[in-house]
Protein backbone atom coordinates (compact mmCIF):
# COMPACT_ATOMS: atom_id res chain seq x y z
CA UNK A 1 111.67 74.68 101.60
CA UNK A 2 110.96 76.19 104.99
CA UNK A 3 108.38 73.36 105.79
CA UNK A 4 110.49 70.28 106.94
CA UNK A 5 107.13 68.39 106.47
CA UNK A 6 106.74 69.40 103.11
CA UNK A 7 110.31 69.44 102.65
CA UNK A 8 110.58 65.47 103.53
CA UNK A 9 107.08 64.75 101.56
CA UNK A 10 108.85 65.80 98.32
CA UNK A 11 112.00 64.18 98.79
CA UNK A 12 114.33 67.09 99.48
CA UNK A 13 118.20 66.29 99.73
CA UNK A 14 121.35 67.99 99.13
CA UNK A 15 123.95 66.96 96.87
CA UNK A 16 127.30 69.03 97.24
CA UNK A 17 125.30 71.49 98.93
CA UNK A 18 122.72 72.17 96.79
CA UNK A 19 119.31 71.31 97.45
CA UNK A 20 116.41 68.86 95.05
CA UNK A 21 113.20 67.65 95.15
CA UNK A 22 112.22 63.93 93.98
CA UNK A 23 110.80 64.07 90.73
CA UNK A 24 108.45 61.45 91.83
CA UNK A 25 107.33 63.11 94.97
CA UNK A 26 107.30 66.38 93.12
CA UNK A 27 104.81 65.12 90.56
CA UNK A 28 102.89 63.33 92.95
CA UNK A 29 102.03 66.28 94.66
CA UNK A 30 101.62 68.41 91.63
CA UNK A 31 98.78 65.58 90.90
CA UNK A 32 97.40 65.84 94.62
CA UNK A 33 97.05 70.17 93.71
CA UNK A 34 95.12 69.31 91.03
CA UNK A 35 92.66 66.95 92.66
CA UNK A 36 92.15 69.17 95.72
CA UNK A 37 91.06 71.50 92.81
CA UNK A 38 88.62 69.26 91.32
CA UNK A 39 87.22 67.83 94.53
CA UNK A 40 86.66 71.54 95.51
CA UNK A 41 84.98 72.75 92.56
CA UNK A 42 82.44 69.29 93.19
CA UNK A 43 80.03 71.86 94.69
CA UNK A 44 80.53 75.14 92.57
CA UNK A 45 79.00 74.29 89.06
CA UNK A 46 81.41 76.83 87.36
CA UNK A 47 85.09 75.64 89.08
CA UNK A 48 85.80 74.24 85.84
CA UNK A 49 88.38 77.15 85.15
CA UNK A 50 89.97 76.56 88.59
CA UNK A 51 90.86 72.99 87.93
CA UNK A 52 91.71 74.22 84.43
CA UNK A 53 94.33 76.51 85.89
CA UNK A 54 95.66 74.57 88.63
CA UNK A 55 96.32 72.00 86.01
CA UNK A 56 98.21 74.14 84.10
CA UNK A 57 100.26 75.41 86.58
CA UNK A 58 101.29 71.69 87.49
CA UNK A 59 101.97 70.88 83.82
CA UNK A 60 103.99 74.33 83.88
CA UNK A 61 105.79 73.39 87.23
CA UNK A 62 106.43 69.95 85.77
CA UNK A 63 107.86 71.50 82.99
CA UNK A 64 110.42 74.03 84.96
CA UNK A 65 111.22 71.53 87.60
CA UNK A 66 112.71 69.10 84.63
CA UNK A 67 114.42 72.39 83.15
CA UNK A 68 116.31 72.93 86.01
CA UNK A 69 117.11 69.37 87.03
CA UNK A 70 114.93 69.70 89.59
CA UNK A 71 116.73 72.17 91.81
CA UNK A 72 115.26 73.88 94.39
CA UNK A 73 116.49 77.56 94.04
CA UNK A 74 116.01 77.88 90.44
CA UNK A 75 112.85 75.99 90.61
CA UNK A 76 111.56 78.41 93.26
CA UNK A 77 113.05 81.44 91.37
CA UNK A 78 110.84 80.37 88.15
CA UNK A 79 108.05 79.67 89.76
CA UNK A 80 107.95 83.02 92.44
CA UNK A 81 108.50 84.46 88.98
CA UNK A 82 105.45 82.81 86.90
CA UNK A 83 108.15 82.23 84.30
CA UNK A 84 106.75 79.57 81.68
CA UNK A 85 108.26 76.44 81.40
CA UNK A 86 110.20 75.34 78.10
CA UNK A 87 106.56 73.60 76.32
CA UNK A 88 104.36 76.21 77.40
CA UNK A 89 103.06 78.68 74.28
């Protein structure tokens, strides 16, 4: 992660030289994307799809950061991608 903010917010470390996110930290801020959507659409009456979607795209980020161990590289690869994650239909 080119942040070293965002990088240290998530819990990024290297094992044997490959880099991870905490799975806590991850999900934490997953949850934090989708409350910035909701508190956002407070004043637009029809932001109900935008919170909709951001949710899904945390659910689906969830999903590919446990299918890759949490990893950074692969997790970045799937999501610059828009690949879905293993539960998504």
């Amino acid at each position: 992660l080119a942040d070293p903010d965002l990088a240290r917010w998530l819990g990024t470390n290297r094992h044997e030289g490959v880099a991870y996110v905490n799975r806590e930290s991850f999900e934490a801020a997953l949850r934090w994307m989708v409350v910035l959507a909701a508190v956002a659409g407070t004043e637009d009456p029809e932001a109900a799809p935008t919170v909709a979607a951001a949710h899904a795209l945390a659910l689906r980020l969830a999903d590919d950061a446990a299918a890759v161990g949490y990893e950074v590289g692969p997790l970045l690869e799937r999501a610059a991608a828009g690949e879905p994650g293993p539960g998504a239909a």
